[in-house]
C-alpha atoms as a PDB file:
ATOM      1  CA  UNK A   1       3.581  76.551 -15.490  1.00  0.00           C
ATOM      2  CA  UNK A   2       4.887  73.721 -16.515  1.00  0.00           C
ATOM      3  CA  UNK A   3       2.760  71.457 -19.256  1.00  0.00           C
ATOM      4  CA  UNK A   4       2.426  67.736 -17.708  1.00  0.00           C
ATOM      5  CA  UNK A   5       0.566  65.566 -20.543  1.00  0.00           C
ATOM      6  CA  UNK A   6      -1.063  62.739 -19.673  1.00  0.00           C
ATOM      7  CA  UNK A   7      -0.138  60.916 -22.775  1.00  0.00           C
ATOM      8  CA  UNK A   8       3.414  61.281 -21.407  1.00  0.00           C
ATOM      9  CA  UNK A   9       3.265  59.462 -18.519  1.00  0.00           C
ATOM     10  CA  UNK A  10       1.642  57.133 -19.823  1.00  0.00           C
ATOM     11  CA  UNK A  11       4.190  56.454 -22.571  1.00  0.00           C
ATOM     12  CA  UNK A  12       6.873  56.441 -19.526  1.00  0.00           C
ATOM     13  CA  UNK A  13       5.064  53.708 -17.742  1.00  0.00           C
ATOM     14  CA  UNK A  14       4.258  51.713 -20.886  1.00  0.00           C
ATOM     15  CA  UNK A  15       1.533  49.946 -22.525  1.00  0.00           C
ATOM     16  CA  UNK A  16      -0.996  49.292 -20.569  1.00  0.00           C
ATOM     17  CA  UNK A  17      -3.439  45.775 -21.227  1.00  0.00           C
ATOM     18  CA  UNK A  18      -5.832  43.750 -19.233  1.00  0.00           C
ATOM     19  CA  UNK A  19      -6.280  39.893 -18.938  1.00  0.00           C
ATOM     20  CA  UNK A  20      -9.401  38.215 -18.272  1.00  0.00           C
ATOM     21  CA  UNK A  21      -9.745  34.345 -17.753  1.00  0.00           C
ATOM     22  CA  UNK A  22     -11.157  32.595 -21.096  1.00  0.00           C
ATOM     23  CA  UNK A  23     -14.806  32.457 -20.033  1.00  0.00           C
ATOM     24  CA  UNK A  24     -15.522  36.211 -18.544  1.00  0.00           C
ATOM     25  CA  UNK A  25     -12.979  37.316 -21.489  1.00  0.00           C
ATOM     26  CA  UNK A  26     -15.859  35.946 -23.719  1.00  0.00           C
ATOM     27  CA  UNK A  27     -18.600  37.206 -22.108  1.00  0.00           C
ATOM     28  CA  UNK A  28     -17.149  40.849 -21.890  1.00  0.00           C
ATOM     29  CA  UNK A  29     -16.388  40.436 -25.798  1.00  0.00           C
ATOM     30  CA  UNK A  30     -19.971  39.199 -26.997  1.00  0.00           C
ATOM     31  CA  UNK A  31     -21.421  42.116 -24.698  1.00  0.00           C
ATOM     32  CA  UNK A  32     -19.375  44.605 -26.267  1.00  0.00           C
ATOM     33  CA  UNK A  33     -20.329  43.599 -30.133  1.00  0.00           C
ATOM     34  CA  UNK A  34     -23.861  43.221 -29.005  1.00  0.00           C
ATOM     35  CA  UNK A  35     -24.179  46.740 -27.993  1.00  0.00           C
ATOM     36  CA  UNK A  36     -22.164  47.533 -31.030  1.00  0.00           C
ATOM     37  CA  UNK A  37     -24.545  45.467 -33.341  1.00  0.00           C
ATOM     38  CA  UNK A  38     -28.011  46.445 -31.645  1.00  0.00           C
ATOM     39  CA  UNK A  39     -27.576  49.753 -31.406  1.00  0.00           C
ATOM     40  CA  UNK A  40     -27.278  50.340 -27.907  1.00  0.00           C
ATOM     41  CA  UNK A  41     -24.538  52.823 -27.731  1.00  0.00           C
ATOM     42  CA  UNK A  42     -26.659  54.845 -29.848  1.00  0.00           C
ATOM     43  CA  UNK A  43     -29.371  54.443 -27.451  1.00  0.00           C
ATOM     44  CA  UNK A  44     -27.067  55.307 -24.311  1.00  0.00           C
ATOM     45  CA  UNK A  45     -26.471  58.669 -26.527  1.00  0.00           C
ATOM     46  CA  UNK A  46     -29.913  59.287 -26.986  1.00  0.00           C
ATOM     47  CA  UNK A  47     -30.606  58.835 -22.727  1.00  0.00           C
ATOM     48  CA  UNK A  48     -32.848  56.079 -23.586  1.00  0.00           C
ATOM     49  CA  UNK A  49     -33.548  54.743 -19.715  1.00  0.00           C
ATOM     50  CA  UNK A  50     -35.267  51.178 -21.067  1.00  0.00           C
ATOM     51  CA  UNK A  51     -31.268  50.164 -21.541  1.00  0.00           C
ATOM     52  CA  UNK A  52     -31.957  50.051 -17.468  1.00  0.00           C
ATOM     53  CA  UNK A  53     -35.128  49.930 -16.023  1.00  0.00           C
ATOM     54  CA  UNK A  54     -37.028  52.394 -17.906  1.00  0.00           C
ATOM     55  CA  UNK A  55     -37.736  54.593 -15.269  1.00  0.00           C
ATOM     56  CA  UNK A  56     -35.270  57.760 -14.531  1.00  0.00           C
ATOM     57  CA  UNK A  57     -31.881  56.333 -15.526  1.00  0.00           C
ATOM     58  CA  UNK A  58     -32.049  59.176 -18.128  1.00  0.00           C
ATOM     59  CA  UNK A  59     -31.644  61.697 -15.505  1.00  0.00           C
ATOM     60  CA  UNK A  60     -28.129  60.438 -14.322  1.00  0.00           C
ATOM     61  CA  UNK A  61     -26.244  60.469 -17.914  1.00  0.00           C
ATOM     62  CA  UNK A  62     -25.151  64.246 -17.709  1.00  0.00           C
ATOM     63  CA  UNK A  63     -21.547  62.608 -17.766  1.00  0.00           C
ATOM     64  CA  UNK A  64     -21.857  61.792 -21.654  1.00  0.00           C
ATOM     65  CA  UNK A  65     -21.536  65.537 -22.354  1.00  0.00           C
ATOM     66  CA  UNK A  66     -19.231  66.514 -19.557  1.00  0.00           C
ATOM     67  CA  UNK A  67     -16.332  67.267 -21.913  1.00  0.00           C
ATOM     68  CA  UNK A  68     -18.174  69.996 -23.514  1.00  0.00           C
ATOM     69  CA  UNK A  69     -19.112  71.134 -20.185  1.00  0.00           C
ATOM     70  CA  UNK A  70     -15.433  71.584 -19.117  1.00  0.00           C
ATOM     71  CA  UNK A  71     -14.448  72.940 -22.542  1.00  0.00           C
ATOM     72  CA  UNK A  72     -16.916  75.458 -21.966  1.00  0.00           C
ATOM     73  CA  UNK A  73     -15.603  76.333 -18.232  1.00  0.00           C
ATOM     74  CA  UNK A  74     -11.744  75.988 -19.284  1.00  0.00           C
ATOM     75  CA  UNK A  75     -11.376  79.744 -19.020  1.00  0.00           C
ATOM     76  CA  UNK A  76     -12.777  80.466 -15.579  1.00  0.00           C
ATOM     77  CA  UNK A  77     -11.394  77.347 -14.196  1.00  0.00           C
ATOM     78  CA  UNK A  78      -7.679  78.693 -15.336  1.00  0.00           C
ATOM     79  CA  UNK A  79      -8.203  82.272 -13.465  1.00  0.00           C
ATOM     80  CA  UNK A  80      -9.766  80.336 -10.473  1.00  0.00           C
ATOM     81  CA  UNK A  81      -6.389  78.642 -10.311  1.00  0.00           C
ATOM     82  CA  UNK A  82      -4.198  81.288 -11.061  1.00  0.00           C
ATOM     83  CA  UNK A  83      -6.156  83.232  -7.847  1.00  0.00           C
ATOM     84  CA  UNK A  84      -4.997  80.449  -5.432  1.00  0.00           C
ATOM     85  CA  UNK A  85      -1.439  80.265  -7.397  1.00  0.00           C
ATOM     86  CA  UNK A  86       0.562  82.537  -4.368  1.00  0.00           C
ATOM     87  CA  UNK A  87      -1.919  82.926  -2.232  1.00  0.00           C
ATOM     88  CA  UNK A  88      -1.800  79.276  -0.680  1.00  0.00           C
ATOM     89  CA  UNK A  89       0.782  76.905  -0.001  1.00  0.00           C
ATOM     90  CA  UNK A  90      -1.279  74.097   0.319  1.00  0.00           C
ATOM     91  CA  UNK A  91      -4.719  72.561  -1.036  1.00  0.00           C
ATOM     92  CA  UNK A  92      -6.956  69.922   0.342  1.00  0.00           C
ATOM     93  CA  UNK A  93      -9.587  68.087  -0.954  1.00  0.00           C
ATOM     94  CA  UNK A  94     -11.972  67.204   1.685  1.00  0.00           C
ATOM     95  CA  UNK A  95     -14.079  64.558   0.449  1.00  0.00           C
ATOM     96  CA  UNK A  96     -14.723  60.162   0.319  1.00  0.00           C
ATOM     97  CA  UNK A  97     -14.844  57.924  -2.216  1.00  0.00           C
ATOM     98  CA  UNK A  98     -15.653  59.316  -5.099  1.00  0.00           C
ATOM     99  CA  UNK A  99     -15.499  63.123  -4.664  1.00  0.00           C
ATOM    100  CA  UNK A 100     -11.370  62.724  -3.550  1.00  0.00           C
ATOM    101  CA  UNK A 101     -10.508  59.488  -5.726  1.00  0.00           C
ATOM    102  CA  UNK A 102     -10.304  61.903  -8.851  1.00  0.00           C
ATOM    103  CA  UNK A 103      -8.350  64.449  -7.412  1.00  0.00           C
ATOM    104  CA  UNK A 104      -5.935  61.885  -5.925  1.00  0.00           C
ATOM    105  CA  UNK A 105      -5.386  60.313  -9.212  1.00  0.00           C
ATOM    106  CA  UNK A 106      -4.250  63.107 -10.623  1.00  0.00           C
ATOM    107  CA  UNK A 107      -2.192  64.317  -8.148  1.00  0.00           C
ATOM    108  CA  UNK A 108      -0.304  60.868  -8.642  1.00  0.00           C
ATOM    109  CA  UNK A 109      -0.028  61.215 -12.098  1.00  0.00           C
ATOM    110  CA  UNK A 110       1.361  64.951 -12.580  1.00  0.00           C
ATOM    111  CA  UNK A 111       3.224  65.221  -9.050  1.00  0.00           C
ATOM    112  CA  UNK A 112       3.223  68.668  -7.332  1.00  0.00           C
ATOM    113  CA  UNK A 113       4.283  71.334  -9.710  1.00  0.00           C
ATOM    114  CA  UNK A 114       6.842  73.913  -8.374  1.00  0.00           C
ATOM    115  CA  UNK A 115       5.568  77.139  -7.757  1.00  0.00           C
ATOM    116  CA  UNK A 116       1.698  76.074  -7.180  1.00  0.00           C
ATOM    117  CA  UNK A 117       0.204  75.003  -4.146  1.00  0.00           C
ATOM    118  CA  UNK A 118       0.900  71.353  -3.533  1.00  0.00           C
ATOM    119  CA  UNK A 119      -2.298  69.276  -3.345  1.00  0.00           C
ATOM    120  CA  UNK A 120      -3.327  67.440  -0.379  1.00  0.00           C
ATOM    121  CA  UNK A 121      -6.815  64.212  -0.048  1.00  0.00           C
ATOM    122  CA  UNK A 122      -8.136  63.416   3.045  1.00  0.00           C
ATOM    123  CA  UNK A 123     -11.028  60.963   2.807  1.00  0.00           C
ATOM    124  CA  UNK A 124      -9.992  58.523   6.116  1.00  0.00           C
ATOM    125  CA  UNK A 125     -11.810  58.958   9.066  1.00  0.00           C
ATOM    126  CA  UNK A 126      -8.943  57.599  11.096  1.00  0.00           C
ATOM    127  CA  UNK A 127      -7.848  60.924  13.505  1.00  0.00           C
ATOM    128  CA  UNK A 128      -4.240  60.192  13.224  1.00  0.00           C
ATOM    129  CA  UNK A 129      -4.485  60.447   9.532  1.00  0.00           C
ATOM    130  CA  UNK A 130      -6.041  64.390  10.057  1.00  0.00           C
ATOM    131  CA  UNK A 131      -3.539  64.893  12.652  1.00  0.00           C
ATOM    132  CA  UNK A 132      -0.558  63.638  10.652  1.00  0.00           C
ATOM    133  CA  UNK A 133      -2.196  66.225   7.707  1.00  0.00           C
ATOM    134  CA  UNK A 134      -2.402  69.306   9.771  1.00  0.00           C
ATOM    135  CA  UNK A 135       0.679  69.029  10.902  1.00  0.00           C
ATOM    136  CA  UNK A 136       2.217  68.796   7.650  1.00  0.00           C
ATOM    137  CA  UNK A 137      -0.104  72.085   6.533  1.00  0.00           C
ATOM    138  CA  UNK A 138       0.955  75.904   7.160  1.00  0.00           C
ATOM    139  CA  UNK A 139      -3.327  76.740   8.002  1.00  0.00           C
ATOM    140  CA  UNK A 140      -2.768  80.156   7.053  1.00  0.00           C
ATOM    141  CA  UNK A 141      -1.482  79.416   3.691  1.00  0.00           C
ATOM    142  CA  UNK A 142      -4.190  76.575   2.910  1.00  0.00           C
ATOM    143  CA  UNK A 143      -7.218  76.363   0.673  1.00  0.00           C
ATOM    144  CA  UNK A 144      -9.697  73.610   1.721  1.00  0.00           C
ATOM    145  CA  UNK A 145     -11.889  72.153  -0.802  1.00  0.00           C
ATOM    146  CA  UNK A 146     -14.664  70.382   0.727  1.00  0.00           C
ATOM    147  CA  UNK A 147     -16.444  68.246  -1.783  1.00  0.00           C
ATOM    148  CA  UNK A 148     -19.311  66.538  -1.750  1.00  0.00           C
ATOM    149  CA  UNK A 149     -22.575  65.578  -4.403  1.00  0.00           C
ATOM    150  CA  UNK A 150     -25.391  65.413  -2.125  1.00  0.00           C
ATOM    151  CA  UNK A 151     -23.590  67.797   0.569  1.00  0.00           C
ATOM    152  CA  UNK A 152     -24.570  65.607   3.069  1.00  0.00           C
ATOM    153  CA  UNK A 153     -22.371  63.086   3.152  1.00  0.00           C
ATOM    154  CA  UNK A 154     -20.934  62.909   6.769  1.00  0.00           C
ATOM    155  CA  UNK A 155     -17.240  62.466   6.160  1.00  0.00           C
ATOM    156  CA  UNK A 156     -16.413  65.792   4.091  1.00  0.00           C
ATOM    157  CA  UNK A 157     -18.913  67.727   6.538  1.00  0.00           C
ATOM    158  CA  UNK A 158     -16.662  66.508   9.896  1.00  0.00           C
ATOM    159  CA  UNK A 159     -13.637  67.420   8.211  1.00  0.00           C
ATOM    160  CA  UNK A 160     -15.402  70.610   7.233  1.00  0.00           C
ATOM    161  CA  UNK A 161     -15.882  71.436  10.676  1.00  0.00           C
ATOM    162  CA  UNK A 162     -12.748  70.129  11.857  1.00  0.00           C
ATOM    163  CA  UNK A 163     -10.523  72.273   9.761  1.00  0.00           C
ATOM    164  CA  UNK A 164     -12.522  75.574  10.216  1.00  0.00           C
ATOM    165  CA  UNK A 165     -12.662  75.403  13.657  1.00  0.00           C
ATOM    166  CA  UNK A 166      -8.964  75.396  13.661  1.00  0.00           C
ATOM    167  CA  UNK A 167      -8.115  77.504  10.916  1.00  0.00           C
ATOM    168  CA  UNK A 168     -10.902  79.508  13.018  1.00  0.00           C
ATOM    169  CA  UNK A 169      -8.509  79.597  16.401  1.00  0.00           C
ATOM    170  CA  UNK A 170      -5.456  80.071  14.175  1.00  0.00           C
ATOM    171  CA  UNK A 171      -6.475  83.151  11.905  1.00  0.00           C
ATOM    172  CA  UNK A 172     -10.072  84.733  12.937  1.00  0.00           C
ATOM    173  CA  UNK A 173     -13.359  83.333  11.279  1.00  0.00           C
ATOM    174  CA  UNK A 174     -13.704  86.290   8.785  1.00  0.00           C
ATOM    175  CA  UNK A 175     -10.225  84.950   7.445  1.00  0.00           C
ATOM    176  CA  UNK A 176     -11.219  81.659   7.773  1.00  0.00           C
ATOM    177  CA  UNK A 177     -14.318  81.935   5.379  1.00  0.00           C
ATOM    178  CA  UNK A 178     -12.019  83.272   2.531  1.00  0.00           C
ATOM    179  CA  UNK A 179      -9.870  79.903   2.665  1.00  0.00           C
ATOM    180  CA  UNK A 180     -12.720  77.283   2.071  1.00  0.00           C
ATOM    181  CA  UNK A 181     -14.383  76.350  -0.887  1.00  0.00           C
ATOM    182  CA  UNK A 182     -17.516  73.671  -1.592  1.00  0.00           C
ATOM    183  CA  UNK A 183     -17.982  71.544  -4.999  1.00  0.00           C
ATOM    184  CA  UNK A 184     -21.544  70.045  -4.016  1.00  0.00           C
ATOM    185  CA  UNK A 185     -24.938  69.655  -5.936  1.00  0.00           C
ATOM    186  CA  UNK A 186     -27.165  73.425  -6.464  1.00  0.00           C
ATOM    187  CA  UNK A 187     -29.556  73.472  -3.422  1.00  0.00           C
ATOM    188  CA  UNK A 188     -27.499  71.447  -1.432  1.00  0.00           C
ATOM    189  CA  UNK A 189     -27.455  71.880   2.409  1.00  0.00           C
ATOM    190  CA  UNK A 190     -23.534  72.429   2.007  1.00  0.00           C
ATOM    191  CA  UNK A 191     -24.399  75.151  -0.438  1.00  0.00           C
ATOM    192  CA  UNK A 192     -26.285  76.776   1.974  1.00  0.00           C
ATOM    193  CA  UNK A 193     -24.036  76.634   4.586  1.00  0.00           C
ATOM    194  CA  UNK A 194     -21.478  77.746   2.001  1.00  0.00           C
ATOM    195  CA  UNK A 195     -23.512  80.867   1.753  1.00  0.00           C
ATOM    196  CA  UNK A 196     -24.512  81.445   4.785  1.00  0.00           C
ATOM    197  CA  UNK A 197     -21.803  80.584   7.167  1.00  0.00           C
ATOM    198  CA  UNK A 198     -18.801  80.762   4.953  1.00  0.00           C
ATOM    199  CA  UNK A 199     -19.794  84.795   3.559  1.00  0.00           C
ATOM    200  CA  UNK A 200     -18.626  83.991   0.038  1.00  0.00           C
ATOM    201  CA  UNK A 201     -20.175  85.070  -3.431  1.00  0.00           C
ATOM    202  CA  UNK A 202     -21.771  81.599  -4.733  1.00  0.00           C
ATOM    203  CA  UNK A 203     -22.331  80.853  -8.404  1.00  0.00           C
ATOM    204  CA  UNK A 204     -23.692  77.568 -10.317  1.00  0.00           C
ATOM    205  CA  UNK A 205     -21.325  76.217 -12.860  1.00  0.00           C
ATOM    206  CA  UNK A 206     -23.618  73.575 -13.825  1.00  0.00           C
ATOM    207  CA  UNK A 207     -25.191  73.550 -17.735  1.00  0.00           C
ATOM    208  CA  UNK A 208     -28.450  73.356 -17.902  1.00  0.00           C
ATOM    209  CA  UNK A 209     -30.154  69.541 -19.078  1.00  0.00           C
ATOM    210  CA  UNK A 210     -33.590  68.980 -20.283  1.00  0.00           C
ATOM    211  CA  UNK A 211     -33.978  67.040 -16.600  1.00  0.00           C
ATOM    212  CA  UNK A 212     -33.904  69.197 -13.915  1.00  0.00           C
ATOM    213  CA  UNK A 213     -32.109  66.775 -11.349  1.00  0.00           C
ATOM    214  CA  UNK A 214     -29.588  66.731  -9.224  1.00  0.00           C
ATOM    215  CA  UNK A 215     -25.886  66.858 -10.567  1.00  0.00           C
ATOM    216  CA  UNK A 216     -22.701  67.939  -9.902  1.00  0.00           C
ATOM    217  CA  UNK A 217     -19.796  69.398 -12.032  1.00  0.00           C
ATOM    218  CA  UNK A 218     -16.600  70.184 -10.429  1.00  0.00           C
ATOM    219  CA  UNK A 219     -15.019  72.229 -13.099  1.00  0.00           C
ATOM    220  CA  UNK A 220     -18.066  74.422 -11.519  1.00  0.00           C
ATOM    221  CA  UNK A 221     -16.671  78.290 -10.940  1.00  0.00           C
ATOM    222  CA  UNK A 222     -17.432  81.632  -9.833  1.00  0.00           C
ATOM    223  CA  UNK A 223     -15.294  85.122 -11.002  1.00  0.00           C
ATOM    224  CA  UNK A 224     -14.090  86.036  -8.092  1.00  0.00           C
ATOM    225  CA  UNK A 225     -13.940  89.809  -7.022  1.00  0.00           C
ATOM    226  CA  UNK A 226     -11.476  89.206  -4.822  1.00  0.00           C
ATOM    227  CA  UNK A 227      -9.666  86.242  -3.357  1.00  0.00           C
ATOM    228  CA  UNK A 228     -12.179  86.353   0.067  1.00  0.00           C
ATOM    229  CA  UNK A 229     -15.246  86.520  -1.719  1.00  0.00           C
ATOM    230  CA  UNK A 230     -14.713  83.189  -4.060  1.00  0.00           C
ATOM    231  CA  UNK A 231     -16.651  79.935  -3.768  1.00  0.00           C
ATOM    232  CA  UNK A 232     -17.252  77.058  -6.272  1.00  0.00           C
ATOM    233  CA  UNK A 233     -20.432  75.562  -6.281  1.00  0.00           C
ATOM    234  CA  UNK A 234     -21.480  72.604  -9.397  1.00  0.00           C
END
């Protein structure tokens, strides 16, 4: 595989700076140094929700540790990937907003890498848009990812459907089930229907937090025993 390092695109593109006009430039300046000076970053550390409202802001910060998480998940994240190396032509992220803009991103930034499958986003709703996908895709040699937090978000679900139908027609629905994967919230409906409906082995990526709430991780994995019984869940 060939290494791509962020750092070196970004030296190819160049520096990178932002400009504000005089009076916001200002503002954003003196708010910075007075979180520096009152100790506010600190606090942020520390999950201390009366930076917001005081009530369960301190149940959302999970994403202050989330390196470590992914540190920690490195491993099963690299055989996950060398699983779908040659056995798919094709991924696609089925997701909106912010469970595809990620992926996307980084799709721009390291291009498709010879010999891996070359990733696809689909987060429009506009039917020529999945049309004009599928027709680029060879469905027996594609891995769907459908993504979404809550797993109820109606976008990724419709293009869940969608897609499995006609991989479905194409291939059988036992075959079908070993070419989808979820990246949703533990307990989730899509979960569920993950489980249930999709006949894969499920397991929670997620480390634990002091809160018990709702998250989502998307380095999330499970050791596969074979390709067909795999399924990420965060």
């Amino acid at each position: 595989m060939t290494e791509l390092r962020v750092d070196d695109k970004r030296s190819a593109v160049g520096p990178m700076s932002y400009c504000l006009p005089a009076p916001l430039d200002e503002e954003v300046r003196a708010t910075l140094e007075a979180w520096r000076t009152t100790g506010k970053v600190a606090r942020l550390w520390a999950r201390d929700a009366s930076l917001w409202t005081a009530h369960d802001e301190s149940q959302w910060l999970d994403w202050l540790d989330v390196i470590d998480g992914e540190q920690e998940a490195a491993q099963g994240i690299v055989e996950f990937a060398k699983g779908a190396q040659h056995e798919f032509k094709h991924a696609v992220v089925l997701g909106m907003g912010g469970s595809s803009l990620s992926p996307e991103v980084l799709s721009r930034i390291f291009g498709h890498i010879q010999g891996w499958p070359e990733l696809h986003v689909l987060d429009s709703t506009d039917s020529a848009e999945s049309r004009a996908l599928e027709a680029r895709l060879d469905l027996s040699k594609t891995l769907f990812v459908v993504s979404s937090k809550s797993g109820t978000t109606l976008e990724p679900n419709v293009f869940k459907d969608y897609f499995y139908d006609r991989v479905s027609r194409r291939l059988g629905k036992d075959q079908a089930s070993t070419r989808f994967v979820v990246v949703t919230d533990p307990g989730s409906d899509l979960e569920d229907v993950a489980v249930a409906s999709i006949s894969l082995m499920c397991s929670s990526g997620c480390l634990e937090s002091e809160v018990d709430t709702p998250r989502s991780r998307i380095s999330a994995w499970c050791q596969p025993r074979s390709w067909a019984s795999m399924c990420v869940a965060s």
